[in-house]
PDB file of N, CA and C in Angstrom:
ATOM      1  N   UNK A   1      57.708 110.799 132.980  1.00  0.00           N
ATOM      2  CA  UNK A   1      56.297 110.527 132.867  1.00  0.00           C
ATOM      3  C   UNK A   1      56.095 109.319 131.961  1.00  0.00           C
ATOM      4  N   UNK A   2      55.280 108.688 132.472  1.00  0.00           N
ATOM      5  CA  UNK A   2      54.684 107.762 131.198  1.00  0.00           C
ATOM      6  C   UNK A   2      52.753 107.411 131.287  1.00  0.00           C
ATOM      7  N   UNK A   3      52.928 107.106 129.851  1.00  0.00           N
ATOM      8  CA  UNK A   3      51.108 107.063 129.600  1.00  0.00           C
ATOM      9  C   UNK A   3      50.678 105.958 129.971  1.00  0.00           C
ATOM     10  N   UNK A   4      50.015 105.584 130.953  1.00  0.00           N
ATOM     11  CA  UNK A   4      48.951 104.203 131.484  1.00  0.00           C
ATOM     12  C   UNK A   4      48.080 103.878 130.285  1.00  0.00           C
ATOM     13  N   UNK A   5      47.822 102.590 130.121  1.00  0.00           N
ATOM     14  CA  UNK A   5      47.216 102.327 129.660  1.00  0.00           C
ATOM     15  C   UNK A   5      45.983 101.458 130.782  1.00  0.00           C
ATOM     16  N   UNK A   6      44.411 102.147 131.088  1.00  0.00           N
ATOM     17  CA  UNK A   6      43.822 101.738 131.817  1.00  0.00           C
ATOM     18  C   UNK A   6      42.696 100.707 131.861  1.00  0.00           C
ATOM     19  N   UNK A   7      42.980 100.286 130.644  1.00  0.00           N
ATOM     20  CA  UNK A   7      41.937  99.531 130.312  1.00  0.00           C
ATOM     21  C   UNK A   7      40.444 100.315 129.234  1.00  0.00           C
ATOM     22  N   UNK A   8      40.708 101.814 129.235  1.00  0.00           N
ATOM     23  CA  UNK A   8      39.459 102.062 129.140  1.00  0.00           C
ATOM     24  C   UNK A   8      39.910 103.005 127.758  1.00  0.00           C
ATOM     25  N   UNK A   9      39.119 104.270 127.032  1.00  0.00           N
ATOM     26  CA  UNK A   9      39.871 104.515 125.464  1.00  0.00           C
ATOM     27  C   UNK A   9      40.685 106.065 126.328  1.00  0.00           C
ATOM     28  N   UNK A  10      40.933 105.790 127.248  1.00  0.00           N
ATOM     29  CA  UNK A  10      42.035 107.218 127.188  1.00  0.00           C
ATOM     30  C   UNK A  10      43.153 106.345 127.885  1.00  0.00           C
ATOM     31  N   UNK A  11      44.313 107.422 128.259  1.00  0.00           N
ATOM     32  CA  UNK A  11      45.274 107.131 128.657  1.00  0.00           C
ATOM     33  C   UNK A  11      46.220 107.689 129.786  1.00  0.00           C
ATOM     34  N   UNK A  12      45.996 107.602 130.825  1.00  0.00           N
ATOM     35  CA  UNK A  12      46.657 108.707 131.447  1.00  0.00           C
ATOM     36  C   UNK A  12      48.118 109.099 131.732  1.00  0.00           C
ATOM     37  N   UNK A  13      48.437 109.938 132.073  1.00  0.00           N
ATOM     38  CA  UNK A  13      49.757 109.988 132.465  1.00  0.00           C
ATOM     39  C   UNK A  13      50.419 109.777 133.938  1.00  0.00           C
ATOM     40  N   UNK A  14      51.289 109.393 134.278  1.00  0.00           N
ATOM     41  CA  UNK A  14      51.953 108.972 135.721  1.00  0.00           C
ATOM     42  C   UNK A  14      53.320 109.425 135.576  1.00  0.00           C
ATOM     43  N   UNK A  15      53.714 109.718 136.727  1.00  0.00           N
ATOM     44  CA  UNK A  15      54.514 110.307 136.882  1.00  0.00           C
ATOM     45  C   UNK A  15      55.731 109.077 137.226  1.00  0.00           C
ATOM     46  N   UNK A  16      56.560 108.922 137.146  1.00  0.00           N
ATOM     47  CA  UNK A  16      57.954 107.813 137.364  1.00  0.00           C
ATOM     48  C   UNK A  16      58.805 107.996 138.413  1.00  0.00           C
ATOM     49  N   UNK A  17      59.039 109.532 138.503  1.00  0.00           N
ATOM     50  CA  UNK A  17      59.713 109.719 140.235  1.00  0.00           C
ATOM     51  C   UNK A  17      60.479 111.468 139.914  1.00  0.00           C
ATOM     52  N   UNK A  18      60.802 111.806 140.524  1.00  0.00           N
ATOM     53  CA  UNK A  18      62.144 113.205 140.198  1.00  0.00           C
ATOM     54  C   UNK A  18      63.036 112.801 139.685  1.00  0.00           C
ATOM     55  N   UNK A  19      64.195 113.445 139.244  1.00  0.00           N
ATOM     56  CA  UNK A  19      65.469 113.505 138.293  1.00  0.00           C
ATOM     57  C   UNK A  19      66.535 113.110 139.448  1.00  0.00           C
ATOM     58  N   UNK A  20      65.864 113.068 141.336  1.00  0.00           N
ATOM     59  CA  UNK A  20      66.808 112.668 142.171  1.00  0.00           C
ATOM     60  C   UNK A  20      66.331 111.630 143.204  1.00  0.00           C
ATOM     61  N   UNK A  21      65.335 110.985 142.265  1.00  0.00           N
ATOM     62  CA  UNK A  21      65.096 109.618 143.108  1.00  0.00           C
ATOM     63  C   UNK A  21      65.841 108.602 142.677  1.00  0.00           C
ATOM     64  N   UNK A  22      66.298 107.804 143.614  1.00  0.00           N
ATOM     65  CA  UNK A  22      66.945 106.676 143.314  1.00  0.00           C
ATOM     66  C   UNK A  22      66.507 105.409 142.463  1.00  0.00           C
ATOM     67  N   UNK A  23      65.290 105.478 142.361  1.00  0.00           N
ATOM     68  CA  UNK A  23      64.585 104.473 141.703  1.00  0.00           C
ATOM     69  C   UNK A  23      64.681 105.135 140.168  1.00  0.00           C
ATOM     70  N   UNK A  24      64.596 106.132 139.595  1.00  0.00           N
ATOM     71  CA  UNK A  24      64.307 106.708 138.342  1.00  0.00           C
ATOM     72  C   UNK A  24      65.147 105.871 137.247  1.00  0.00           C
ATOM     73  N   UNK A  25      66.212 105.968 137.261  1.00  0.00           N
ATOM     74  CA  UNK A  25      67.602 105.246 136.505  1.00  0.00           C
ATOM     75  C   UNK A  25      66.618 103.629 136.028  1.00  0.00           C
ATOM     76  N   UNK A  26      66.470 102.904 137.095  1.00  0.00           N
ATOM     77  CA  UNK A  26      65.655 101.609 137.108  1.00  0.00           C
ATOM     78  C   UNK A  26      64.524 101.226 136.271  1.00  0.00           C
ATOM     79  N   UNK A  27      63.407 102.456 136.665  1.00  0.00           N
ATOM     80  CA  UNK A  27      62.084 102.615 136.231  1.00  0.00           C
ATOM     81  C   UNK A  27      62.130 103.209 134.579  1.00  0.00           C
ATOM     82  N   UNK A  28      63.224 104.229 134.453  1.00  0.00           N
ATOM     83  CA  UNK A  28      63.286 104.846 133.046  1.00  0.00           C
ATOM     84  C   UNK A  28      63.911 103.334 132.255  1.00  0.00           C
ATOM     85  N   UNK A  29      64.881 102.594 132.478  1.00  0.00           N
ATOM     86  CA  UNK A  29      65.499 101.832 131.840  1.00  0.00           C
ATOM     87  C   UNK A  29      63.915 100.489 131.414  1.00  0.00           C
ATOM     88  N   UNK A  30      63.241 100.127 132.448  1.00  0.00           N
ATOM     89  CA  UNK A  30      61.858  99.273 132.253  1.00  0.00           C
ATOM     90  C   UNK A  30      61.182 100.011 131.381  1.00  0.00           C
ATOM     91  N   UNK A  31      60.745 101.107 131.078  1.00  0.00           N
ATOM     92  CA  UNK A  31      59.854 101.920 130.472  1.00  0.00           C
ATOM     93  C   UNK A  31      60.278 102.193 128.966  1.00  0.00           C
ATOM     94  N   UNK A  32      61.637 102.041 128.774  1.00  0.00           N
ATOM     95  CA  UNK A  32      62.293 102.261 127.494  1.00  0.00           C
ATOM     96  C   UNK A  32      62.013 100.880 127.004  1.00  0.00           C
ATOM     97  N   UNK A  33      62.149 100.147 127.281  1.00  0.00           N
ATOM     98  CA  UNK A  33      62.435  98.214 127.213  1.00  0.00           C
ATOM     99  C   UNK A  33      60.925  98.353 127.063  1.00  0.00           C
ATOM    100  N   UNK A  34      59.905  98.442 127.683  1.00  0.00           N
ATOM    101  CA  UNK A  34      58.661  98.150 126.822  1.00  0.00           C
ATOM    102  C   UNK A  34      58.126  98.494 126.077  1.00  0.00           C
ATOM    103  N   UNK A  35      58.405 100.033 125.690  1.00  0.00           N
ATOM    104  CA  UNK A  35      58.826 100.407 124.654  1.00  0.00           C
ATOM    105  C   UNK A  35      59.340  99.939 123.105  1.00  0.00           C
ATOM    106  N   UNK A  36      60.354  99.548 123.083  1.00  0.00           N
ATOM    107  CA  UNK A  36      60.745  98.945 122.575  1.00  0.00           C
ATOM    108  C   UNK A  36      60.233  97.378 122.279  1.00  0.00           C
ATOM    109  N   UNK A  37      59.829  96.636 123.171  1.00  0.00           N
ATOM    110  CA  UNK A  37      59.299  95.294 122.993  1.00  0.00           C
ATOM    111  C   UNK A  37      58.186  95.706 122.335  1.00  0.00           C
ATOM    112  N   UNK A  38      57.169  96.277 122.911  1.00  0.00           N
ATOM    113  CA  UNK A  38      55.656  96.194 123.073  1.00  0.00           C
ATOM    114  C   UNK A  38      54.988  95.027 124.316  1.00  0.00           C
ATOM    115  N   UNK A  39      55.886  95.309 125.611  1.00  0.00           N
ATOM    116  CA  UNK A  39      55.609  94.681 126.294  1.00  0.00           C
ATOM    117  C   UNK A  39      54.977  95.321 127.677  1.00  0.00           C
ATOM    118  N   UNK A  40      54.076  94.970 128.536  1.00  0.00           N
ATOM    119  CA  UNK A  40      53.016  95.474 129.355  1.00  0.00           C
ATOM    120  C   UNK A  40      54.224  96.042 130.656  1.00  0.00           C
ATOM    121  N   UNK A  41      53.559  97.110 131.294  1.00  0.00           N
ATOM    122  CA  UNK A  41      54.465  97.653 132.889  1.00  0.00           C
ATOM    123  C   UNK A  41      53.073  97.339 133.469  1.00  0.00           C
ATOM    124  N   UNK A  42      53.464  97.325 134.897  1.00  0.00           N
ATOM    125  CA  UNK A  42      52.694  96.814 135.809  1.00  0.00           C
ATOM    126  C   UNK A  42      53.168  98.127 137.563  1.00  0.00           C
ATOM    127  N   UNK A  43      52.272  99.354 137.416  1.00  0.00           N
ATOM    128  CA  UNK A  43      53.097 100.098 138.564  1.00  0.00           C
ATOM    129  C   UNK A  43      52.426 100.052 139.921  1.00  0.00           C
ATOM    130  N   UNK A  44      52.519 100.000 141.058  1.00  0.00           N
ATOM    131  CA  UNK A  44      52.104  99.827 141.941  1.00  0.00           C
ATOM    132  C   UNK A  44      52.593 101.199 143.037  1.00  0.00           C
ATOM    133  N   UNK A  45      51.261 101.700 143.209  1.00  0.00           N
ATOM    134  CA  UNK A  45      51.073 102.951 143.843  1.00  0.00           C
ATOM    135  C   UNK A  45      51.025 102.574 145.433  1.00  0.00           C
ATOM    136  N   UNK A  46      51.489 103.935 146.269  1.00  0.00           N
ATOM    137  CA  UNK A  46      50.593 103.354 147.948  1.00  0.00           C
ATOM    138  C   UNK A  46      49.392 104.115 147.858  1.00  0.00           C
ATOM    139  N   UNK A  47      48.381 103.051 149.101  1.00  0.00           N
ATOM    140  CA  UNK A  47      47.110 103.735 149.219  1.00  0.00           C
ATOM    141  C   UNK A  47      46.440 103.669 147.882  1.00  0.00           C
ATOM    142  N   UNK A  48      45.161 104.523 147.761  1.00  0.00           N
ATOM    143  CA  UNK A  48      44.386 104.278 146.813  1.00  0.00           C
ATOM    144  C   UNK A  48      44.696 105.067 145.628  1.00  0.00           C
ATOM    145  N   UNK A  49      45.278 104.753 144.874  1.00  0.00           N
ATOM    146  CA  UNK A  49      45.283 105.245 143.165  1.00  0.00           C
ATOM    147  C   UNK A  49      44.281 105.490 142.441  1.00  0.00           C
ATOM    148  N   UNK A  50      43.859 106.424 141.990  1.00  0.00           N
ATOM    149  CA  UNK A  50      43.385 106.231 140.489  1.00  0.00           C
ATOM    150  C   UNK A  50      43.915 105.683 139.611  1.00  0.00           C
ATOM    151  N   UNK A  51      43.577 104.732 139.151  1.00  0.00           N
ATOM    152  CA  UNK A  51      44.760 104.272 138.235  1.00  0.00           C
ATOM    153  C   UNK A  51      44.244 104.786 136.501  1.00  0.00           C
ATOM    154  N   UNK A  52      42.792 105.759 136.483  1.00  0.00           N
ATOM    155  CA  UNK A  52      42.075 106.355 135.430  1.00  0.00           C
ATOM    156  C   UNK A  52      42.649 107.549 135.453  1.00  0.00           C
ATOM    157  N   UNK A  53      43.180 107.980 136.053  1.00  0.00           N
ATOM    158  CA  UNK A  53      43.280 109.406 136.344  1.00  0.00           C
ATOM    159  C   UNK A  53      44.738 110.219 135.970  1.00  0.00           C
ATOM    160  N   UNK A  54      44.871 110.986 135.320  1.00  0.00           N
ATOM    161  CA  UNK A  54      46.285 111.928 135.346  1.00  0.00           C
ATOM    162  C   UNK A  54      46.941 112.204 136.595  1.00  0.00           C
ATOM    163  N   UNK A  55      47.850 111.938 137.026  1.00  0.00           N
ATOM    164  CA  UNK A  55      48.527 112.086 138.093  1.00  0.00           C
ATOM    165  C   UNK A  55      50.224 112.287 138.287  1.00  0.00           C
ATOM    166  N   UNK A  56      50.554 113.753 138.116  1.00  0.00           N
ATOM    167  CA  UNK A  56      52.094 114.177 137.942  1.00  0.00           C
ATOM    168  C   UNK A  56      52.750 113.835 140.064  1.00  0.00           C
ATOM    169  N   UNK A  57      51.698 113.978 140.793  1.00  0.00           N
ATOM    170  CA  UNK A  57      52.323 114.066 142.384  1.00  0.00           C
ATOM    171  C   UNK A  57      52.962 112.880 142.770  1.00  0.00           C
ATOM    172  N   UNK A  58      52.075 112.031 142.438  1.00  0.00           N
ATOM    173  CA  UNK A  58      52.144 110.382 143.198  1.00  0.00           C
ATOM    174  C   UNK A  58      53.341 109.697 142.264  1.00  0.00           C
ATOM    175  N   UNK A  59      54.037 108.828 143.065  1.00  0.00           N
ATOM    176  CA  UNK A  59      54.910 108.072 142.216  1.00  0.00           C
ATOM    177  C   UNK A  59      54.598 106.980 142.731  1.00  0.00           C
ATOM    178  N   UNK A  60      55.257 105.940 141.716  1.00  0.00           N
ATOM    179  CA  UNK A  60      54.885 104.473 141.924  1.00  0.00           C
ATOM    180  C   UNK A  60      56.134 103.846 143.037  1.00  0.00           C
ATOM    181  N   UNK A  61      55.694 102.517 143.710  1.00  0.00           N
ATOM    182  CA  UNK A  61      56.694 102.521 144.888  1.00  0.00           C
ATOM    183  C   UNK A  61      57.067 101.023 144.054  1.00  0.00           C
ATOM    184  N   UNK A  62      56.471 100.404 142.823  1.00  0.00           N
ATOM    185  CA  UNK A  62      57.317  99.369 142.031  1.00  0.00           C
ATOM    186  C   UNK A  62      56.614  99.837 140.576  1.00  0.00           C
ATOM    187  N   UNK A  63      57.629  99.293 139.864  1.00  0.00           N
ATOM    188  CA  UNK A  63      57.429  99.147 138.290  1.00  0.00           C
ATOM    189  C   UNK A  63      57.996  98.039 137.951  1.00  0.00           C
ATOM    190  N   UNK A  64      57.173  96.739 137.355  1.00  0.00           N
ATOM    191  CA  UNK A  64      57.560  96.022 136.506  1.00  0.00           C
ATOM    192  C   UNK A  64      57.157  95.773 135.320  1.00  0.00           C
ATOM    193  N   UNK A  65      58.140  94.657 134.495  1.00  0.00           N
ATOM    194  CA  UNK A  65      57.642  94.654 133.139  1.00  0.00           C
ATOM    195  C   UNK A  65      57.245  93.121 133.202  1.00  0.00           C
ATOM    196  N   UNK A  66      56.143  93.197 132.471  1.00  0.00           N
ATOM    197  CA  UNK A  66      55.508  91.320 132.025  1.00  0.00           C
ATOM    198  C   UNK A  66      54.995  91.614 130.371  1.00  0.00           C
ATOM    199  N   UNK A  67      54.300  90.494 129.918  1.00  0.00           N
ATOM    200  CA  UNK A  67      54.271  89.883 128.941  1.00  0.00           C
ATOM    201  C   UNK A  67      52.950  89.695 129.145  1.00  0.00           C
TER     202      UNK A  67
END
């Protein structure tokens, strides 16, 4: 899981993938690293997201990190 930051004063949570998706290894290693920096993720959902909203179902189909 990790906490979105949405622009607005809460924060939600998103989900990153299962313990047997192939992407997880990838996405956990970006998420630690901004972490650590204090540098922005950028996740990209299919279809329409909330991107305000708590959401453990949906996973993101990219995660990157920017500046």
């Amino acid at each position: 899981m990790i906490q979105v930051n949405s622009g607005e004063d809460h924060y939600p949570w998103k989900n990153l993938g299962g313990h047997d998706s192939k992407y997880i290894q990838s996405y956990q290693s970006i998420a630690q690293q901004a972490i650590a920096t204090g540098s922005k993720v950028m996740l990209r959902f299919p279809g329409n997201q909330n991107c305000s909203a708590t959401d453990y179902a949906t996973t993101p189909v990219a995660f990157r990190l920017y500046k």
